[in-house]
Protein backbone atom coordinates (compact mmCIF):
# COMPACT_ATOMS: atom_id res chain seq x y z
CA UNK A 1 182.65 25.24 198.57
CA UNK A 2 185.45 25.29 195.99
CA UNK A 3 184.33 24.01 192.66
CA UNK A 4 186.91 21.41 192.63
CA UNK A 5 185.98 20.27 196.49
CA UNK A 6 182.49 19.73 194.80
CA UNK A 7 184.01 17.94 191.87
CA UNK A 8 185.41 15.12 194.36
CA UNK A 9 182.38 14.77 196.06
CA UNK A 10 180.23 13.84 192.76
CA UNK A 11 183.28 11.78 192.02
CA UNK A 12 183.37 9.70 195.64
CA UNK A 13 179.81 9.43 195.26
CA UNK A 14 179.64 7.94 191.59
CA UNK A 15 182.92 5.62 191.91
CA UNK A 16 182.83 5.09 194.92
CA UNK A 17 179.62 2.12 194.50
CA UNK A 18 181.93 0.46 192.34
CA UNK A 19 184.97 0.11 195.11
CA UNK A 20 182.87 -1.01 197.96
CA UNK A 21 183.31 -4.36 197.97
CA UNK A 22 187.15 -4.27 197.74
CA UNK A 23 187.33 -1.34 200.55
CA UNK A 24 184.93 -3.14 202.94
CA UNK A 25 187.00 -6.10 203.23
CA UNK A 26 190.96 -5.55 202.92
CA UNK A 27 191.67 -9.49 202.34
CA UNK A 28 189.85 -8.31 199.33
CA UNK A 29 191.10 -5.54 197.93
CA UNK A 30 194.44 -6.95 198.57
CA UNK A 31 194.14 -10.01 196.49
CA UNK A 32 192.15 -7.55 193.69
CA UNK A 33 195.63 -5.44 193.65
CA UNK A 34 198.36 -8.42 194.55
CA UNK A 35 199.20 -9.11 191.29
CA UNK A 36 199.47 -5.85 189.50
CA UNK A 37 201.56 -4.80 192.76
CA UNK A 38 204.08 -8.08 192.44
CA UNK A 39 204.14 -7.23 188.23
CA UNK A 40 204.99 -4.00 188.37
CA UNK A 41 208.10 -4.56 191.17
CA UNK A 42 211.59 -5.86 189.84
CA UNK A 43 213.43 -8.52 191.69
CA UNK A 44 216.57 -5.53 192.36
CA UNK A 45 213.20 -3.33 193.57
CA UNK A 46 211.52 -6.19 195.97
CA UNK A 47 215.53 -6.58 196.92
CA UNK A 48 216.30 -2.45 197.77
CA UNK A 49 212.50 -2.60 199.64
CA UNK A 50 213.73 -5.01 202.08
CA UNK A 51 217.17 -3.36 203.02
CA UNK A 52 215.10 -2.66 206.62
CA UNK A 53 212.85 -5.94 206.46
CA UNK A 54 214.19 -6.56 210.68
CA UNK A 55 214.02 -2.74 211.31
CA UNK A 56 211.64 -1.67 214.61
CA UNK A 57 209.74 1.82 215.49
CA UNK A 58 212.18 2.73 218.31
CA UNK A 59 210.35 6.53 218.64
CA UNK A 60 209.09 7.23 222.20
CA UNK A 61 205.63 7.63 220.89
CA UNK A 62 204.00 6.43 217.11
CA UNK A 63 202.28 9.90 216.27
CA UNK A 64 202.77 8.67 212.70
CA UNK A 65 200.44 5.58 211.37
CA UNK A 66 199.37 4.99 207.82
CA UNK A 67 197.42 1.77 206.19
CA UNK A 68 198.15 -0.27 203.35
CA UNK A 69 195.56 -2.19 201.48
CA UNK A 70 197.97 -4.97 200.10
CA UNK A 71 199.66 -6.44 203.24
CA UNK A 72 196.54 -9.11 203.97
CA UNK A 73 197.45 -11.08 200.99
CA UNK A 74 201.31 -10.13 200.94
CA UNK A 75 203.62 -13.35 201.41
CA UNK A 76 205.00 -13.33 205.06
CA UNK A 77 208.26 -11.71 203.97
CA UNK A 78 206.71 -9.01 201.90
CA UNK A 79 204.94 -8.26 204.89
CA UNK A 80 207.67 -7.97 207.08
CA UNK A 81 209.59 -5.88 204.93
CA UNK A 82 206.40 -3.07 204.52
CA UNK A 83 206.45 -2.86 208.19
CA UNK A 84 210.16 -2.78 208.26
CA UNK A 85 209.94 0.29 205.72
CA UNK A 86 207.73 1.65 207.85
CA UNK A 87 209.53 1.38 211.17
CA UNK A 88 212.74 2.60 209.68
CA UNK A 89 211.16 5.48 208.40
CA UNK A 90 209.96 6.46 211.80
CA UNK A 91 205.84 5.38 211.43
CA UNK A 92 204.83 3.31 214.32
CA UNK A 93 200.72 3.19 213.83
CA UNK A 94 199.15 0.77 211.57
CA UNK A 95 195.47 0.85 210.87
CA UNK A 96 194.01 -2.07 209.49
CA UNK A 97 190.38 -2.92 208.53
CA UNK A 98 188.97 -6.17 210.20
CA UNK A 99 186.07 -7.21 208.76
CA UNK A 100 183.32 -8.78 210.19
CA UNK A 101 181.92 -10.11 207.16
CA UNK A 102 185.71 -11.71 206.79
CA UNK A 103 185.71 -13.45 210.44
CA UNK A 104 182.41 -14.84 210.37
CA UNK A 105 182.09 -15.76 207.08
CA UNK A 106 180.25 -19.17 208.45
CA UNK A 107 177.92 -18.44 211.27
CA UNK A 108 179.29 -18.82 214.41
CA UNK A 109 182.47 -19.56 213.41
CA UNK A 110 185.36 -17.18 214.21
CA UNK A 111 188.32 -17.17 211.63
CA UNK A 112 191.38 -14.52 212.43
CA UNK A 113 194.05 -15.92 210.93
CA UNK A 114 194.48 -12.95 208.35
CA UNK A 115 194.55 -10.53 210.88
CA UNK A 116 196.59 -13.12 213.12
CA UNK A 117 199.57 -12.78 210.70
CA UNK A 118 199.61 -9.31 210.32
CA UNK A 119 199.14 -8.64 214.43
CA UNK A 120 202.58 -10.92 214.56
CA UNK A 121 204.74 -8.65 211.82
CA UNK A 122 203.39 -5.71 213.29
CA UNK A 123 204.22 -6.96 217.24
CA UNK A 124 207.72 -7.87 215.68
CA UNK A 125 208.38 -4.82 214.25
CA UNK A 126 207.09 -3.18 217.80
CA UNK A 127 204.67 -0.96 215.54
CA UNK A 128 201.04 -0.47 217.26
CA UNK A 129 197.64 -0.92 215.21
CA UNK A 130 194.77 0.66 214.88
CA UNK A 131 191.86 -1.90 214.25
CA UNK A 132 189.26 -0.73 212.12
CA UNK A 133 185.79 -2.49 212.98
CA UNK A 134 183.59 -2.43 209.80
CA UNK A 135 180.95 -4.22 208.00
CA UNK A 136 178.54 -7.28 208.52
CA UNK A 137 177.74 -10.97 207.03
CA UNK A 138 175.13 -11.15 204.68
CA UNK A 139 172.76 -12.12 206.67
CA UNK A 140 172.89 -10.13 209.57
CA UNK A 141 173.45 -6.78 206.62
CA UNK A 142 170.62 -4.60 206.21
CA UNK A 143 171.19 -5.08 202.61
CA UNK A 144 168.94 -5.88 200.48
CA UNK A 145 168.56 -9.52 199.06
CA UNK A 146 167.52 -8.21 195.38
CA UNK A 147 168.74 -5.34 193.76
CA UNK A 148 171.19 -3.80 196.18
CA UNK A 149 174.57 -2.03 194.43
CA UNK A 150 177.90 -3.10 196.78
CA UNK A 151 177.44 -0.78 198.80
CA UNK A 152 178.56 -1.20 203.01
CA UNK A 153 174.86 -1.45 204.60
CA UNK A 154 174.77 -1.54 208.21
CA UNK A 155 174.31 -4.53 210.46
CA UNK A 156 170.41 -5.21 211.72
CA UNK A 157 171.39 -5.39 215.30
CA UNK A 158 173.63 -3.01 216.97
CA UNK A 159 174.27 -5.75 219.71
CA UNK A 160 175.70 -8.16 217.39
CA UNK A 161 177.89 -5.84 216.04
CA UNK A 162 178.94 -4.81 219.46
CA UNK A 163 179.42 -8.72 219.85
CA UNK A 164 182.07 -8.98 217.25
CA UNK A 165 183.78 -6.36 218.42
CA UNK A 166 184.09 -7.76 221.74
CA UNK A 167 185.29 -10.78 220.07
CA UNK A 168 188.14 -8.85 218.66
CA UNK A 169 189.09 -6.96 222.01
CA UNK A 170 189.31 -10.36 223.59
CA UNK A 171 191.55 -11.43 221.08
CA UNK A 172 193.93 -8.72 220.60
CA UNK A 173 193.56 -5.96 223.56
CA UNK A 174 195.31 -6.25 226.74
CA UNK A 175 195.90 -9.88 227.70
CA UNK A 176 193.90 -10.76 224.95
CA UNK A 177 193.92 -14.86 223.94
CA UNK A 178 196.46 -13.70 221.27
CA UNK A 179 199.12 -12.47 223.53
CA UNK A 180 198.62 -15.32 225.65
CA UNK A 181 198.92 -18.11 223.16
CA UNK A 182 202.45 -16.11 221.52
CA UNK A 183 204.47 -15.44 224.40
CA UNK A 184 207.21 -15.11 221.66
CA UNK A 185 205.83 -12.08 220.44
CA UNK A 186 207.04 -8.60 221.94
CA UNK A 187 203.47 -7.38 223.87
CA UNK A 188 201.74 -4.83 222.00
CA UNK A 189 198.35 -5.06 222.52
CA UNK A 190 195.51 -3.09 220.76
CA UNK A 191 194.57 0.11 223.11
CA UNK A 192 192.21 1.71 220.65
CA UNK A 193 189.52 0.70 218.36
CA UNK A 194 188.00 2.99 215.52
CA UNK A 195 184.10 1.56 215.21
CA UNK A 196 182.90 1.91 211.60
CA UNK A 197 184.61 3.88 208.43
CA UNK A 198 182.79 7.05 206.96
CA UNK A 199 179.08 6.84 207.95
CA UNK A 200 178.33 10.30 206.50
CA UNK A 201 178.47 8.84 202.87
CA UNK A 202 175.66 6.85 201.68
CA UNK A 203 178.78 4.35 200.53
CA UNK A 204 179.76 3.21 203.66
CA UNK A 205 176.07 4.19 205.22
CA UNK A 206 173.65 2.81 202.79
CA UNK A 207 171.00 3.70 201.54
CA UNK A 208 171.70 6.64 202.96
CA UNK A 209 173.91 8.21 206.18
CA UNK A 210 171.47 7.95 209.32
CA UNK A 211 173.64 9.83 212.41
CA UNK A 212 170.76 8.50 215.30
CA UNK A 213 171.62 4.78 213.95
CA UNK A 214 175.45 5.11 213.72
CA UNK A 215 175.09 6.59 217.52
CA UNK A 216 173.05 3.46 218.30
CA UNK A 217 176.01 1.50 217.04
CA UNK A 218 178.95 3.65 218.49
CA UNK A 219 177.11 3.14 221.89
CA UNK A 220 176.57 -0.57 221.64
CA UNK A 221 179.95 -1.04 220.40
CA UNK A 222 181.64 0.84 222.74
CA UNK A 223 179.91 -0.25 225.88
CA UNK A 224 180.74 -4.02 224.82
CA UNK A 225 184.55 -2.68 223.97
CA UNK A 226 184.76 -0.80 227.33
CA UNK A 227 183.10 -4.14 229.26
CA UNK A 228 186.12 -6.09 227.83
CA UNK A 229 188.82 -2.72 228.49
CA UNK A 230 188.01 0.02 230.56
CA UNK A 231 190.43 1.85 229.46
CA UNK A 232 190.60 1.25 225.82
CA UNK A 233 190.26 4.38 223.53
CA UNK A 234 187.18 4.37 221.02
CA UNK A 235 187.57 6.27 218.15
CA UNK A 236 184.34 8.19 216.07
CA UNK A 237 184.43 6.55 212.78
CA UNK A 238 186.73 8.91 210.74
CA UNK A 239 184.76 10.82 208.19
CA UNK A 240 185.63 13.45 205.19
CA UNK A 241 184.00 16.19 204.73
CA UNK A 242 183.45 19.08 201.36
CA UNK A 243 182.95 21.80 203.00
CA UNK A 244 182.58 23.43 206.60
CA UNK A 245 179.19 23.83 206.66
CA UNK A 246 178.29 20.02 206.05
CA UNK A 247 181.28 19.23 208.59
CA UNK A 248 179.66 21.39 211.15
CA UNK A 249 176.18 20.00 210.59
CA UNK A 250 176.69 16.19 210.65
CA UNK A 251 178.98 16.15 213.87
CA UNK A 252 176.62 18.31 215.61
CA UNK A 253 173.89 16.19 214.72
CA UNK A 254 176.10 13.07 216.27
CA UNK A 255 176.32 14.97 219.55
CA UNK A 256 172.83 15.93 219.82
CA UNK A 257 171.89 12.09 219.32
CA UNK A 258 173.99 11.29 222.15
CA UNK A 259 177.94 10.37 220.66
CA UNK A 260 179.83 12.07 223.53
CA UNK A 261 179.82 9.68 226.07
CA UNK A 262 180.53 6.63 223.90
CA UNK A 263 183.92 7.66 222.40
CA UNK A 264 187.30 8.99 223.77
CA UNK A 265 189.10 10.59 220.37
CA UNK A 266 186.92 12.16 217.26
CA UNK A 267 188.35 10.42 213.63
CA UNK A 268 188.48 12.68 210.75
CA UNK A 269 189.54 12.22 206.59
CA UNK A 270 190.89 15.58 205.94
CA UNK A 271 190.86 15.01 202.00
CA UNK A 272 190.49 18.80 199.83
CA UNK A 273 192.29 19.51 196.48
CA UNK A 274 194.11 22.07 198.80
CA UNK A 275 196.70 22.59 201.95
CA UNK A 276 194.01 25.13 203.51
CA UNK A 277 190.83 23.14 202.46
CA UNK A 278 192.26 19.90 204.88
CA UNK A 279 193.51 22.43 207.42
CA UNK A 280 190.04 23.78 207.16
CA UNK A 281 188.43 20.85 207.89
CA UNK A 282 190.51 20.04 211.58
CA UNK A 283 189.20 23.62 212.52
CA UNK A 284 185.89 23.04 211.90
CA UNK A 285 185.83 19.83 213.65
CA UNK A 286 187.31 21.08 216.85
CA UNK A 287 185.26 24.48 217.12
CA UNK A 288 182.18 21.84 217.09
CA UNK A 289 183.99 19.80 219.52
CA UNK A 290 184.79 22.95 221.90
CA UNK A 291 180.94 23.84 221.41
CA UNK A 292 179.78 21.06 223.49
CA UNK A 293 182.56 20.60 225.83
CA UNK A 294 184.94 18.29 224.06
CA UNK A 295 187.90 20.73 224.52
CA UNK A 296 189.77 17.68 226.25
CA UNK A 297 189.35 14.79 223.55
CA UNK A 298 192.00 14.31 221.04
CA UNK A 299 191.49 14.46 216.87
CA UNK A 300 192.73 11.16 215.14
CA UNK A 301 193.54 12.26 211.45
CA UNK A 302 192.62 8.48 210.72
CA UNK A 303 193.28 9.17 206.74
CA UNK A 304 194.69 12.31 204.82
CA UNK A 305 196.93 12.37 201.98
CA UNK A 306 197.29 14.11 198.53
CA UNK A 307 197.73 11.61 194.97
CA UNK A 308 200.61 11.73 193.39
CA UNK A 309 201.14 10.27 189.90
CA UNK A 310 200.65 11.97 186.32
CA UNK A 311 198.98 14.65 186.40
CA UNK A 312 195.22 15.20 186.10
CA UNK A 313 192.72 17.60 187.99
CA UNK A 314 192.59 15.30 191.18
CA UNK A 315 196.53 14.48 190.83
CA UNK A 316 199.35 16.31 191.25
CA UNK A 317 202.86 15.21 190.37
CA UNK A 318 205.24 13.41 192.77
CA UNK A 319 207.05 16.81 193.18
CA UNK A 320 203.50 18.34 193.66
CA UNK A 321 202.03 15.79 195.67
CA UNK A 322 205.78 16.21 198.15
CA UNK A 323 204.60 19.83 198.69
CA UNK A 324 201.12 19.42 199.86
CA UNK A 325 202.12 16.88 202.43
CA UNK A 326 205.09 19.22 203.60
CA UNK A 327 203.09 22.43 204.00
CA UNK A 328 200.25 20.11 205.59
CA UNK A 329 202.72 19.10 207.78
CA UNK A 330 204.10 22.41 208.76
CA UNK A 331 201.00 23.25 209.84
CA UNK A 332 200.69 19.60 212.11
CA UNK A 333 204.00 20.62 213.46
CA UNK A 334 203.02 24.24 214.35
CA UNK A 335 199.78 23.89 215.29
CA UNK A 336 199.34 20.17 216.75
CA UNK A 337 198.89 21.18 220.35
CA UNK A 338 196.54 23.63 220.22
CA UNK A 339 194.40 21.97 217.71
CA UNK A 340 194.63 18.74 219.81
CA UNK A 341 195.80 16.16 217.33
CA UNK A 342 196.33 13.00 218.83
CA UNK A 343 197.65 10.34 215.98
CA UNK A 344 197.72 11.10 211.83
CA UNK A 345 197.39 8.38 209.72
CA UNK A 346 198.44 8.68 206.11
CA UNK A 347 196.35 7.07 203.54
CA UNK A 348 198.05 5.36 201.58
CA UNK A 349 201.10 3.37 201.92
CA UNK A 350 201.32 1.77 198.44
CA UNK A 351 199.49 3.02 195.14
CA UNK A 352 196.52 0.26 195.51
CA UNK A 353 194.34 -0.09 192.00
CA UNK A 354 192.28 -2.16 194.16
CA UNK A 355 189.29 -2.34 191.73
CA UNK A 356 187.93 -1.85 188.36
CA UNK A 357 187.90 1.22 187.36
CA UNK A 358 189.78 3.97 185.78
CA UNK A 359 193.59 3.50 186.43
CA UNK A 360 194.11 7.45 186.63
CA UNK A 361 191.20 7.57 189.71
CA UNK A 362 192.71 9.72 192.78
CA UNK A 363 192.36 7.30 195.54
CA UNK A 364 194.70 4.86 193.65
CA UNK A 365 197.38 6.96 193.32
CA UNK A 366 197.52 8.52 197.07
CA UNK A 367 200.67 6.01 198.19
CA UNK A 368 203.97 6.81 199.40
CA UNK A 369 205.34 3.85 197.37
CA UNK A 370 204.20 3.23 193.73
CA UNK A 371 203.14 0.04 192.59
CA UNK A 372 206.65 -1.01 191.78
CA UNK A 373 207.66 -0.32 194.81
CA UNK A 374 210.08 2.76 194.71
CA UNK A 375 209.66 4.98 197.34
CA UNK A 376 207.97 8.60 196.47
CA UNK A 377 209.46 11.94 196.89
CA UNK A 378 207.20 12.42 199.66
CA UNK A 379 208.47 9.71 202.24
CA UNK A 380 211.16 11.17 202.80
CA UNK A 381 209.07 13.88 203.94
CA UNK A 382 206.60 12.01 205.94
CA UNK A 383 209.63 10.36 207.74
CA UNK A 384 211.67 13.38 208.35
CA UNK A 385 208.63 14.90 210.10
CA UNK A 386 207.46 11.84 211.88
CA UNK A 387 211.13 11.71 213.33
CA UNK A 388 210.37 15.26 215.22
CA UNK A 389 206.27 14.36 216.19
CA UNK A 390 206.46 10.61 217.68
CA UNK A 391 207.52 12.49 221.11
């Protein structure tokens, strides 16, 4: 493993108990980054974001998603026009975290009006979303009452997880209550549904990653999704990996405990300090799939992206951060059917400083779009490419 490789590791694992909270429920680190976003954007900046506020993804197919931290908590216009920008530039996939901390925050009581609004801009924009289903209410956490760091602990009950995510392909999957109660709204229903974010790291997986109990999940979850849709797509929790042998090991270990039958498309973070390292990391991934006769399921690159910003050993500059997305790209271009990529999702839309901690941190810097909202050398990129690969 490259030293540097290593270096982010330590660095995910030491930070990253200090972002939890603010990555396990977007609503949250939305409002944690609002107002540094809407301080650091001038009125004639807001105005030259929204030149394609009404634009729509016209592509025959939306290869190219990405996320964006910030939209939850956005005002309604803002919204539209970061979807707009999107659309225009050819990126038809949105994957959003829906918490299920944040709809049942009182017991038995089902609030979606966040993800309501944004379902609406996105269905307006005729841009497609990728839900992902994360996280659990207090009391029905594994977390500890006393003691326990923020980190993501997994619910007690698989079931009731599986519940809430029934729940949410009632709402918004094929003739879902949504669609029903907005016949306004152009019909774009939610197809597929990633269950759970990262469970290889102890941060999203804690105390510590347990493969037989995120199986246990995955199979509850997409058994209730599959009751609601037959034919909606589950995706494996997307998950980064260090280095090839780790890769290998932990997605074996998924299929021995049973995965294969309970999802349709295999998520992956593709995250290395290098072009090859990322590539590396799809390879691995699909020899393990091959192994035990996956060689038909597609790879969902549900996050991968490289910081730009001033420089400092995790980021490169803009002009830096534009060439590892175009070789990276290249590749996706060259290489996309044989390696069976289904959907990429770039992480991040917007530079998010979503919690406290030190401004120059990676992860924060990893948008398209800085904080003030200029667009980064690199959309263009990202766009030109998409253009070609949503066929």
């Amino acid at each position: 493993m490259r030293k540097r490789d290593r270096a982010i590791h330590r660095a995910l694992d030491r930070l990253g108990r200090g972002l939890l909270a603010a990555a396990a429920v977007s609503a949250v680190a939305g409002a944690l980054a609002g107002a540094s976003g809407a301080s650091a954007a001038s009125s004639a900046a807001v105005k030259a974001y929204c030149v394609n506020q009404h634009a729509v993804f016209r592509d025959p197919h939306p290869f190219m998603g990405t996320m964006d931290g910030l939209v939850d908590t956005d005002s309604p216009q803002l919204r539209d026009c970061t979807f707009g920008r999107m659309a225009a530039n050819h990126i038809g996939y949105f994957r959003e975290t829906i918490s299920w901390a944040a709809v049942e925050s009182v017991p038995h009581q089902y609030d979606f009006s966040v993800y309501d609004a944004v379902v609406s801009s996105l269905a307006r924009h005729h841009m497609r979303l990728l839900p992902l289903l994360l996280g659990a209410p207090d009391r029905l956490s594994t977390r500890p009452s006393h003691g326990a760091l923020p980190e993501l602990y997994p619910p007690r009950r698989a079931d009731q997880f599986a519940y809430f995510a029934s729940l949410c392909v009632q709402r918004y999957g094929p003739h879902g209550s949504f669609w029903r109660t907005h016949p306004e709204l152009p019909y774009y229903p939610v197809q597929a549904w990633e269950v759970w974010n990262e469970p290889n790291l102890s941060l999203y997986w804690a105390p510590k990653p347990d493969p037989a109990a995120y199986v246990r999940l995955l199979k509850a979850s997409a058994t209730a999704i599959r009751h609601v849709d037959p034919h909606a797509t589950i995706v494996l929790a997307g998950m980064p990996f260090f280095n090839a042998p780790a890769e290998g090991s932990f997605l074996t270990t998924l299929y021995k405990d049973g995965a294969r039958n309970y999802f349709n498309a295999l998520g992956l973070h593709t995250y290395s300090v290098t072009v090859g390292g990322s590539w590396q990391r799809l390879q691995t991934a699909r020899a393990v799939m091959n192994r035990f006769g996956d060689r038909a399921k597609g790879i969902w690159l549900t996050e991968w992206g490289w910081a730009g910003g001033p420089p400092n050993p995790y980021i490169v500059s803009a002009s830096g951060q534009k060439q590892n997305v175009s070789a990276f790209l290249a590749l996706i271009q060259r290489y996309r059917r044989s390696i069976g990529l289904s959907e990429v999702m770039y992480f991040d839309w917007r530079d998010n400083i979503f919690a406290p901690a030190p401004k120059n941190y990676w992860i924060f810097h990893l948008g398209l779009i800085t904080l003030g909202l200029q667009p980064k050398p690199a959309l263009a990129t990202v766009s030109a490419a998409a253009k070609t690969l949503d066929r």
